[in-house]
PDB file of N, CA and C in Angstrom:
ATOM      1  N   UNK A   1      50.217  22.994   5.223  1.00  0.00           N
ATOM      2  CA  UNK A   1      48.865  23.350   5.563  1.00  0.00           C
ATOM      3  C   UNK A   1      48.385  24.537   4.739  1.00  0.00           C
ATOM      4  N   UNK A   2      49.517  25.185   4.734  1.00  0.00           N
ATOM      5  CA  UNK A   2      49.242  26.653   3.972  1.00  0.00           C
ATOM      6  C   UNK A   2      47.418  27.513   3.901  1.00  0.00           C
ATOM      7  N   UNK A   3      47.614  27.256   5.477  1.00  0.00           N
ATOM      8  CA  UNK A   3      46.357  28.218   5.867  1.00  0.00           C
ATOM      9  C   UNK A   3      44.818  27.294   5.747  1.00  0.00           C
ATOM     10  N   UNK A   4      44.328  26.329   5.489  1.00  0.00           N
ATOM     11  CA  UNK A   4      43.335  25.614   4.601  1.00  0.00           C
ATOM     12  C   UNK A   4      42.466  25.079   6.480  1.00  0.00           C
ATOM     13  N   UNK A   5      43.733  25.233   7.737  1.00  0.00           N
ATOM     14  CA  UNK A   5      42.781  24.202   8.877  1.00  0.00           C
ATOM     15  C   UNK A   5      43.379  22.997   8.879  1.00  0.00           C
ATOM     16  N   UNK A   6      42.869  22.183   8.381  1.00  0.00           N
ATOM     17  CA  UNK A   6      42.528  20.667   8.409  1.00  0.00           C
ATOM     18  C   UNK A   6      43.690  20.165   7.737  1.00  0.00           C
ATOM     19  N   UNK A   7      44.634  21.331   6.535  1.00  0.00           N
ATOM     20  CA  UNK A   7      45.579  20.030   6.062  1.00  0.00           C
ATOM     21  C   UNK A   7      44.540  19.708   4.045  1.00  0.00           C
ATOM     22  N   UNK A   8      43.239  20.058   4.141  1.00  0.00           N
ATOM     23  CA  UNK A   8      42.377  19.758   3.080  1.00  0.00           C
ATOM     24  C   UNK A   8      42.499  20.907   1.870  1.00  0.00           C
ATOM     25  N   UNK A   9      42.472  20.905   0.912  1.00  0.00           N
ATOM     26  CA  UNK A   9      42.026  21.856  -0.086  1.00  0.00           C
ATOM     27  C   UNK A   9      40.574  22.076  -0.373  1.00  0.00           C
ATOM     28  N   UNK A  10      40.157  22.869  -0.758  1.00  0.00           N
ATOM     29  CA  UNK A  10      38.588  23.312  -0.813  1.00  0.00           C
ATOM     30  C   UNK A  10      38.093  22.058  -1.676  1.00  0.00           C
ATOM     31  N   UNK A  11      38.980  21.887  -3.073  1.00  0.00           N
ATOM     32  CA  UNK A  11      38.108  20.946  -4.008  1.00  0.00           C
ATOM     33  C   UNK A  11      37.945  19.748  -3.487  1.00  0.00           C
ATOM     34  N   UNK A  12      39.188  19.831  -2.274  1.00  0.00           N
ATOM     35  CA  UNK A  12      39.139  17.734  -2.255  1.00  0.00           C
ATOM     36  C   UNK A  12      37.657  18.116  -1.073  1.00  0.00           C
ATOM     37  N   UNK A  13      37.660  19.170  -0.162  1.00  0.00           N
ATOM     38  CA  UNK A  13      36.843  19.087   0.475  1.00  0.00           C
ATOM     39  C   UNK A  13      35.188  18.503   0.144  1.00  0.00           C
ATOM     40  N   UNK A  14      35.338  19.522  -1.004  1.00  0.00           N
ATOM     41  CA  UNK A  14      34.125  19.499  -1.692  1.00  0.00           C
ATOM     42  C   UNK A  14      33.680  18.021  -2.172  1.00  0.00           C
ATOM     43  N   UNK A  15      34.552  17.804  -2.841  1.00  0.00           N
ATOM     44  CA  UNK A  15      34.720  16.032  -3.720  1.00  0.00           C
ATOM     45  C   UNK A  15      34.459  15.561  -1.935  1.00  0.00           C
ATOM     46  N   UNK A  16      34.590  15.456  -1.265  1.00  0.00           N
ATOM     47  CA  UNK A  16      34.519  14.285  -0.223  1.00  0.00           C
ATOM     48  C   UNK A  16      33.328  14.318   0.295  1.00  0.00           C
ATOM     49  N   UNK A  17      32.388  15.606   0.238  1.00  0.00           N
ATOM     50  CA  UNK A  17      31.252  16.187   0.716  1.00  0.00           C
ATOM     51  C   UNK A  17      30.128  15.638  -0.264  1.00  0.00           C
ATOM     52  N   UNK A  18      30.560  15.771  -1.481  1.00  0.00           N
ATOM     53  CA  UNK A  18      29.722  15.058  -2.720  1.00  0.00           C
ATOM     54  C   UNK A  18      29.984  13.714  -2.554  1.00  0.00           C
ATOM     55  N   UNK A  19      30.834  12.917  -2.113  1.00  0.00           N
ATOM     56  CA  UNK A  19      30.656  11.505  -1.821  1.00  0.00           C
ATOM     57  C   UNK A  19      29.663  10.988  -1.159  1.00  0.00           C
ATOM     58  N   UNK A  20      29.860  11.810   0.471  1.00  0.00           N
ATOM     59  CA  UNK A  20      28.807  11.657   1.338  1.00  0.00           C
ATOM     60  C   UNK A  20      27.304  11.686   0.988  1.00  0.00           C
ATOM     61  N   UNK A  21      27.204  12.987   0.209  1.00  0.00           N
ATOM     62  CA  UNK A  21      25.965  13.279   0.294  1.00  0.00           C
ATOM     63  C   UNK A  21      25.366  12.034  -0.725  1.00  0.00           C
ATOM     64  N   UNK A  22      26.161  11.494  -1.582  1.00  0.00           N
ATOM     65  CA  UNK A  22      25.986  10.792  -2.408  1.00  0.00           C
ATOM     66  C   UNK A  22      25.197   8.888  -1.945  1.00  0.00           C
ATOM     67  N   UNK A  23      26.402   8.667  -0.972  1.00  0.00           N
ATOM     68  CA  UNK A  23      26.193   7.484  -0.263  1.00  0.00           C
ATOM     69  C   UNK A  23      25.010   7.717   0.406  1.00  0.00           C
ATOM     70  N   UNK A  24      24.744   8.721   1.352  1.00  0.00           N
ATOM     71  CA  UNK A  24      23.639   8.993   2.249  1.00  0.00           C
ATOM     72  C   UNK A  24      21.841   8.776   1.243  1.00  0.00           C
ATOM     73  N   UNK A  25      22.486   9.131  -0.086  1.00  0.00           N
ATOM     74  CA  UNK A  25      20.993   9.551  -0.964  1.00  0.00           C
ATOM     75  C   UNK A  25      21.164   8.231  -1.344  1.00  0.00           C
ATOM     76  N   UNK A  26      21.760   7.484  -1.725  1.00  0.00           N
ATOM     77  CA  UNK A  26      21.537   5.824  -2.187  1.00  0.00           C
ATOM     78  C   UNK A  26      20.931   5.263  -1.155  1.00  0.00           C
ATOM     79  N   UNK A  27      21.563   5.321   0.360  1.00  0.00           N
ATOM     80  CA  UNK A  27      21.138   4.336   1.973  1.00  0.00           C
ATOM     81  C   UNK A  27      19.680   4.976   1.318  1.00  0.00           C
ATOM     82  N   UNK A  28      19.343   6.392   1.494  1.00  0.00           N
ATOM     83  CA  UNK A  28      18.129   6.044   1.338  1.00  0.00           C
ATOM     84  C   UNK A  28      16.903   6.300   0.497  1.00  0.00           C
ATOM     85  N   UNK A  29      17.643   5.699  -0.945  1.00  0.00           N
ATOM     86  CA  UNK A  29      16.655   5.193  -1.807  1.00  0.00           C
ATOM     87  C   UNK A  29      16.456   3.697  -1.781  1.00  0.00           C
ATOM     88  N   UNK A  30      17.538   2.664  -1.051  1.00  0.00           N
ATOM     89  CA  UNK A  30      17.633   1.937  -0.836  1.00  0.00           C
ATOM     90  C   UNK A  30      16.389   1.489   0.532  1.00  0.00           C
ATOM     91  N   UNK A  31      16.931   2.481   1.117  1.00  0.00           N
ATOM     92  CA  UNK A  31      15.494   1.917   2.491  1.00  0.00           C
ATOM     93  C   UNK A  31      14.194   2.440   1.786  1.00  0.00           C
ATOM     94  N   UNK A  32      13.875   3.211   1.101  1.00  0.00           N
ATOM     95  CA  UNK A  32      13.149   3.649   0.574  1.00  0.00           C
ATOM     96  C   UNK A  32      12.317   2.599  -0.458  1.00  0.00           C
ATOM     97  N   UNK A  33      12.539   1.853  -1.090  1.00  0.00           N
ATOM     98  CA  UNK A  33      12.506   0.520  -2.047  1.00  0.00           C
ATOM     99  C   UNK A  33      12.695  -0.485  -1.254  1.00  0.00           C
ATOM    100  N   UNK A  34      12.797  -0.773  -0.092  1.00  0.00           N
ATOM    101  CA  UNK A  34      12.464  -1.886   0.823  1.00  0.00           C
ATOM    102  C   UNK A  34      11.218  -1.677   1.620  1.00  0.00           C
ATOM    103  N   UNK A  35      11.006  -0.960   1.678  1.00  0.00           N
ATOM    104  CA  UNK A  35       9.836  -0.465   2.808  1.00  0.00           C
ATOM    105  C   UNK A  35       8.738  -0.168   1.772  1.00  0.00           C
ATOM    106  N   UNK A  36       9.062  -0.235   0.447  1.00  0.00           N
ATOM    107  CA  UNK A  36       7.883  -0.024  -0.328  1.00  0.00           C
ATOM    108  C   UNK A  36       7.473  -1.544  -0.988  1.00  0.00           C
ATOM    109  N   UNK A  37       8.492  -1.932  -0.738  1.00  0.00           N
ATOM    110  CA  UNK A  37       8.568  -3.395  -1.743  1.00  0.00           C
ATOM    111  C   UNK A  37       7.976  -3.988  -0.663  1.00  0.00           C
ATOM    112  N   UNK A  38       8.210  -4.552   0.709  1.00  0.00           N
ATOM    113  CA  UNK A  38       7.829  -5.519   1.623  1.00  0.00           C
ATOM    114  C   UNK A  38       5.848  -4.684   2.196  1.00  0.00           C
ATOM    115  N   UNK A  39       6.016  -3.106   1.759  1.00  0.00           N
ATOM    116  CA  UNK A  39       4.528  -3.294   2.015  1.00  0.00           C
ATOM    117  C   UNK A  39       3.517  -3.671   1.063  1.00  0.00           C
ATOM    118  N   UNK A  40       3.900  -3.488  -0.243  1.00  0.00           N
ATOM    119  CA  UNK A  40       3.216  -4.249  -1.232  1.00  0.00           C
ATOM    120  C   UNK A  40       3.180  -5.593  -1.539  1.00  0.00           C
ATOM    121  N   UNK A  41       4.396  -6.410  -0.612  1.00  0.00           N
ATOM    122  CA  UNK A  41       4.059  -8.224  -0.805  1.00  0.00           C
ATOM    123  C   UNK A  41       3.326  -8.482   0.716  1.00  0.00           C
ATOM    124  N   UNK A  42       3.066  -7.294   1.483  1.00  0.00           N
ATOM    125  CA  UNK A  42       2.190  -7.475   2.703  1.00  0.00           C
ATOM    126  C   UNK A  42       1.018  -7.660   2.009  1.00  0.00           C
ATOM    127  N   UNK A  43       0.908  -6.535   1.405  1.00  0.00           N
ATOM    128  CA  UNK A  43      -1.123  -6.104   1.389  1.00  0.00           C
ATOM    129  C   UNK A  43      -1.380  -7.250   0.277  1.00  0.00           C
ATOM    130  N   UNK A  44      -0.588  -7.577  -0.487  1.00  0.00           N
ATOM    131  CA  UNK A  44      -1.460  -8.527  -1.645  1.00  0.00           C
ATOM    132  C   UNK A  44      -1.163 -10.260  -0.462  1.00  0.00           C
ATOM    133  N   UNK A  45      -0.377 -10.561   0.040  1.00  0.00           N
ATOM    134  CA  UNK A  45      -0.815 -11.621   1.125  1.00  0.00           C
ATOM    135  C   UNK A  45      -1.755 -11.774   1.881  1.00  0.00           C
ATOM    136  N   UNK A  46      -2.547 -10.414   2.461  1.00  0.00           N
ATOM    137  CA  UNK A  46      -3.212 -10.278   3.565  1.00  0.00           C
ATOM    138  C   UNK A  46      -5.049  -9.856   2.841  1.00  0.00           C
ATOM    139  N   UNK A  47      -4.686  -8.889   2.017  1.00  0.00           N
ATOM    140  CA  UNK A  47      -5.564  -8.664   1.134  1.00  0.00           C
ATOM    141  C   UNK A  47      -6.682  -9.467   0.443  1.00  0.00           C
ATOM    142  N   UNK A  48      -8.175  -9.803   1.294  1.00  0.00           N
ATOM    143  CA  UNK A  48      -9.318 -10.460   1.165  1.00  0.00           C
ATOM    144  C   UNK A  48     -10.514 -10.005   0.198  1.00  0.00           C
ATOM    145  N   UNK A  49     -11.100 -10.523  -0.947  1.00  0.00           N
ATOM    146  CA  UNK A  49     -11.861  -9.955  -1.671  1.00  0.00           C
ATOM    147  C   UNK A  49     -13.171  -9.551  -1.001  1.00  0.00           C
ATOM    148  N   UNK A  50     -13.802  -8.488  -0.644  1.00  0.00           N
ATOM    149  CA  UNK A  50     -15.098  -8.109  -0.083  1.00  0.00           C
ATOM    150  C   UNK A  50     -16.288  -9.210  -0.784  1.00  0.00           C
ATOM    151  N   UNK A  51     -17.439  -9.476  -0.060  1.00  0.00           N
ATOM    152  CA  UNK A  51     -18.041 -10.383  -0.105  1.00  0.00           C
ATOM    153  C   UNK A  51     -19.246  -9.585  -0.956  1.00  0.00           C
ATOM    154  N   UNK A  52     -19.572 -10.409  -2.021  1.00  0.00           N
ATOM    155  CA  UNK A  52     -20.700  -9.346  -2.927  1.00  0.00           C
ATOM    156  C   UNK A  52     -22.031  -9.288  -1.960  1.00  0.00           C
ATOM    157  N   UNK A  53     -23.098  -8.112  -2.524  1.00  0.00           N
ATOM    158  CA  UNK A  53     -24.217  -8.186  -1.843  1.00  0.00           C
ATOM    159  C   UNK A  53     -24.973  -9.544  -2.215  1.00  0.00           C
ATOM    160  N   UNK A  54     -25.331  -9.929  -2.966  1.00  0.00           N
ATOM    161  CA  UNK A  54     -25.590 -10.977  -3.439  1.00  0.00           C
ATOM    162  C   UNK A  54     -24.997 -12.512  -2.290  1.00  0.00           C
ATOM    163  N   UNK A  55     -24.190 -12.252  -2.199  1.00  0.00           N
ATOM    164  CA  UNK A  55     -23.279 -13.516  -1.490  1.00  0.00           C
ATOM    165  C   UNK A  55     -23.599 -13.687   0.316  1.00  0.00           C
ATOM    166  N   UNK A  56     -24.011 -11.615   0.742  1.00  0.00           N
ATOM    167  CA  UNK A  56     -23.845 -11.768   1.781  1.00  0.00           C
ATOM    168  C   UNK A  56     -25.902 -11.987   2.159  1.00  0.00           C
ATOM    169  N   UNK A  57     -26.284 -12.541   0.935  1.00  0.00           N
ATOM    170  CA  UNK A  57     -27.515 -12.254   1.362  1.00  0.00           C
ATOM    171  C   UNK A  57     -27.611 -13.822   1.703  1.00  0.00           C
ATOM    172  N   UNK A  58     -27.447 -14.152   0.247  1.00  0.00           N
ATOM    173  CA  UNK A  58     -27.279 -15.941   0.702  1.00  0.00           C
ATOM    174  C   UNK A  58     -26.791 -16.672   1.951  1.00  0.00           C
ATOM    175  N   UNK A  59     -25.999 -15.600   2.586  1.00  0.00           N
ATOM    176  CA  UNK A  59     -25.337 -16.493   3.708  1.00  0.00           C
ATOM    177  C   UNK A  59     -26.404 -15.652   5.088  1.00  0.00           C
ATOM    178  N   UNK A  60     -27.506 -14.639   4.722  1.00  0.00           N
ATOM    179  CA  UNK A  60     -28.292 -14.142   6.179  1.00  0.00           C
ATOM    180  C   UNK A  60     -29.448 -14.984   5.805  1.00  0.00           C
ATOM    181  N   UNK A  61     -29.854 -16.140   4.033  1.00  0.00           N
ATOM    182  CA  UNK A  61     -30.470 -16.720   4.190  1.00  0.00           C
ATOM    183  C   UNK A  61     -30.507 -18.049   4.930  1.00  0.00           C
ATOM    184  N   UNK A  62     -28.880 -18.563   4.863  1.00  0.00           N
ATOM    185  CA  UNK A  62     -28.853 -19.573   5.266  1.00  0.00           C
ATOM    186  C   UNK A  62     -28.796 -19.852   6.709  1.00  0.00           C
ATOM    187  N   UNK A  63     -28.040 -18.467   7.230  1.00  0.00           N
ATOM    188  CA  UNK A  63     -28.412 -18.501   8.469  1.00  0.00           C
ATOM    189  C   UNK A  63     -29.998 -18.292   9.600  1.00  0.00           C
ATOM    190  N   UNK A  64     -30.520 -18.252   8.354  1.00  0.00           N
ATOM    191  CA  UNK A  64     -31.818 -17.689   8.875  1.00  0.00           C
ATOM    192  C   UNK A  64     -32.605 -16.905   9.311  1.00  0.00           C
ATOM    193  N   UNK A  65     -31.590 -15.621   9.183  1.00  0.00           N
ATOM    194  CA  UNK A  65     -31.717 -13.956   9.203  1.00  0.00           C
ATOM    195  C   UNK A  65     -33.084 -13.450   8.641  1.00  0.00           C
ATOM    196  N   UNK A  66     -32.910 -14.083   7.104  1.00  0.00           N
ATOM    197  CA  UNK A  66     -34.605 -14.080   6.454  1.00  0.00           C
ATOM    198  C   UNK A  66     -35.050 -14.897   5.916  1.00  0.00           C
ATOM    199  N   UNK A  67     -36.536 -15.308   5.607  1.00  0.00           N
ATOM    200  CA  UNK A  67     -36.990 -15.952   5.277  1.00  0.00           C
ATOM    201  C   UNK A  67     -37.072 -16.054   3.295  1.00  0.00           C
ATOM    202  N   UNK A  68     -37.589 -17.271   2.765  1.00  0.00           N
ATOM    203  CA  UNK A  68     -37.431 -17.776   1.351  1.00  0.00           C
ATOM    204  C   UNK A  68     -38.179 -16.161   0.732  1.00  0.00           C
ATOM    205  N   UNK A  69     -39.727 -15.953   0.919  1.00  0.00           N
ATOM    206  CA  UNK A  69     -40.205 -14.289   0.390  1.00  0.00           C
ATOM    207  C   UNK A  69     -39.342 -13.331   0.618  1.00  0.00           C
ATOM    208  N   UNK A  70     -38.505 -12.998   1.372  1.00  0.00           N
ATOM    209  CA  UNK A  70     -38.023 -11.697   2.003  1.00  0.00           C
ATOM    210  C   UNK A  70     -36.540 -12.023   0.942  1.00  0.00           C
ATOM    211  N   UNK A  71     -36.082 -13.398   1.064  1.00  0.00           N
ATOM    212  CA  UNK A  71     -34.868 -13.403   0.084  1.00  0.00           C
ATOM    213  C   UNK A  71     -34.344 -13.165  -1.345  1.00  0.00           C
ATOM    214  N   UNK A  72     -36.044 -13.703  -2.216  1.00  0.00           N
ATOM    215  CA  UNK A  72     -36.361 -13.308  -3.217  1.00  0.00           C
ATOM    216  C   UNK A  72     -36.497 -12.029  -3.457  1.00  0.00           C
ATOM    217  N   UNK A  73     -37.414 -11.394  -2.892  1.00  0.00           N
ATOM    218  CA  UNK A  73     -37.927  -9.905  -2.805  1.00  0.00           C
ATOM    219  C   UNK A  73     -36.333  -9.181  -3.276  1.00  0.00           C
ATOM    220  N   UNK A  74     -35.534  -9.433  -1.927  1.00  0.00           N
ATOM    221  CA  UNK A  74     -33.797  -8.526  -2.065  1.00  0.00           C
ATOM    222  C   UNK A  74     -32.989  -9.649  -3.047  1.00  0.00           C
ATOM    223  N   UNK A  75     -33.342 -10.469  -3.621  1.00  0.00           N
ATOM    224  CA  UNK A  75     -32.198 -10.592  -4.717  1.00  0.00           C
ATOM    225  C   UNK A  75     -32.599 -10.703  -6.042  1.00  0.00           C
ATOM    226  N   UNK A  76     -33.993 -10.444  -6.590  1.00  0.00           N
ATOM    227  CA  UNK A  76     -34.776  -9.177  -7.363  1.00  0.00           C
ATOM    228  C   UNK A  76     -34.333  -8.238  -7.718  1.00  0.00           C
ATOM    229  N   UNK A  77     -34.286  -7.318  -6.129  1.00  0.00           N
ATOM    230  CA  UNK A  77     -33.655  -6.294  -6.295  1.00  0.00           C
ATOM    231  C   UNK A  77     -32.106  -5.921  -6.635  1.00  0.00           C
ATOM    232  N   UNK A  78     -31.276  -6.720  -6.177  1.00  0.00           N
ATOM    233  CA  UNK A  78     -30.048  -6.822  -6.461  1.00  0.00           C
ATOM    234  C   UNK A  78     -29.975  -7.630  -8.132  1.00  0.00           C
ATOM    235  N   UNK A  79     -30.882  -8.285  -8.892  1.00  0.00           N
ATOM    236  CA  UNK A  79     -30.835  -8.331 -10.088  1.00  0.00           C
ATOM    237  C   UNK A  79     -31.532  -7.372 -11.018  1.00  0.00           C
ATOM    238  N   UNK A  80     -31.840  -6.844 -10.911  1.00  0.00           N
ATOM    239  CA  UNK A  80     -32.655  -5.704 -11.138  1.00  0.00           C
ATOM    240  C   UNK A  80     -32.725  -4.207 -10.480  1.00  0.00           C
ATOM    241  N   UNK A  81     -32.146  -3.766 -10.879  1.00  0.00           N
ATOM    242  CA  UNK A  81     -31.732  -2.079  -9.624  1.00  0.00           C
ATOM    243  C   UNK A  81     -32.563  -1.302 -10.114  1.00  0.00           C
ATOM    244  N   UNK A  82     -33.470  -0.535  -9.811  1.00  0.00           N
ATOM    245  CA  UNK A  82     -33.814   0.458  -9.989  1.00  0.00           C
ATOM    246  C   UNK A  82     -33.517   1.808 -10.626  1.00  0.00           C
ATOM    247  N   UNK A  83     -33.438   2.036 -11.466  1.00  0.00           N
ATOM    248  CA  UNK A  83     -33.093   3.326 -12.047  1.00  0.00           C
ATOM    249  C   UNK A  83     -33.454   5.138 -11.684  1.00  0.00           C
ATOM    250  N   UNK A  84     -32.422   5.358 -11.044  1.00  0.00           N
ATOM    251  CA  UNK A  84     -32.334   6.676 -10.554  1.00  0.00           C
ATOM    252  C   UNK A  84     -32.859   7.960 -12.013  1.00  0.00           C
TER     253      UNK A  84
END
């Protein structure tokens, strides 16, 4: 034992401490790269293109929201913007 406790020498201590810490930092770069990987094949699965203004006008025409003048008038404007 020659005084050391455990039976261990400082270096092997050390070397066994650098293993650990070693394994522990892989587990988690490892969970780390799963949890990044499965949320990025989430959002591009789930992930819906927003509906243009243009598109959502056509569909308050068809529903009947507004009338043929009032539709023209706003998609005029949406071809033609105004300059600030």
């Amino acid at each position: 034992m020659w005084g050391y406790g455990y039976g261990y020498s400082w270096p092997m201590m050390l070397g066994m401490i650098f293993w650990n810490v070693l394994w522990l930092a892989l587990l988690a770069l490892a969970v780390w790269a799963l949890i990044r990987w499965l949320s990025r094949s989430t959002r591009f699965i789930s992930t819906k293109a927003e509906p243009s203004a243009l598109e959502i006008l056509r569909q308050r025409y068809a529903r009947g929201e507004i009338d043929a003048s009032t539709f023209e008038q706003m998609r005029e404007r949406l071809d033609n913007p105004v300059p600030q």
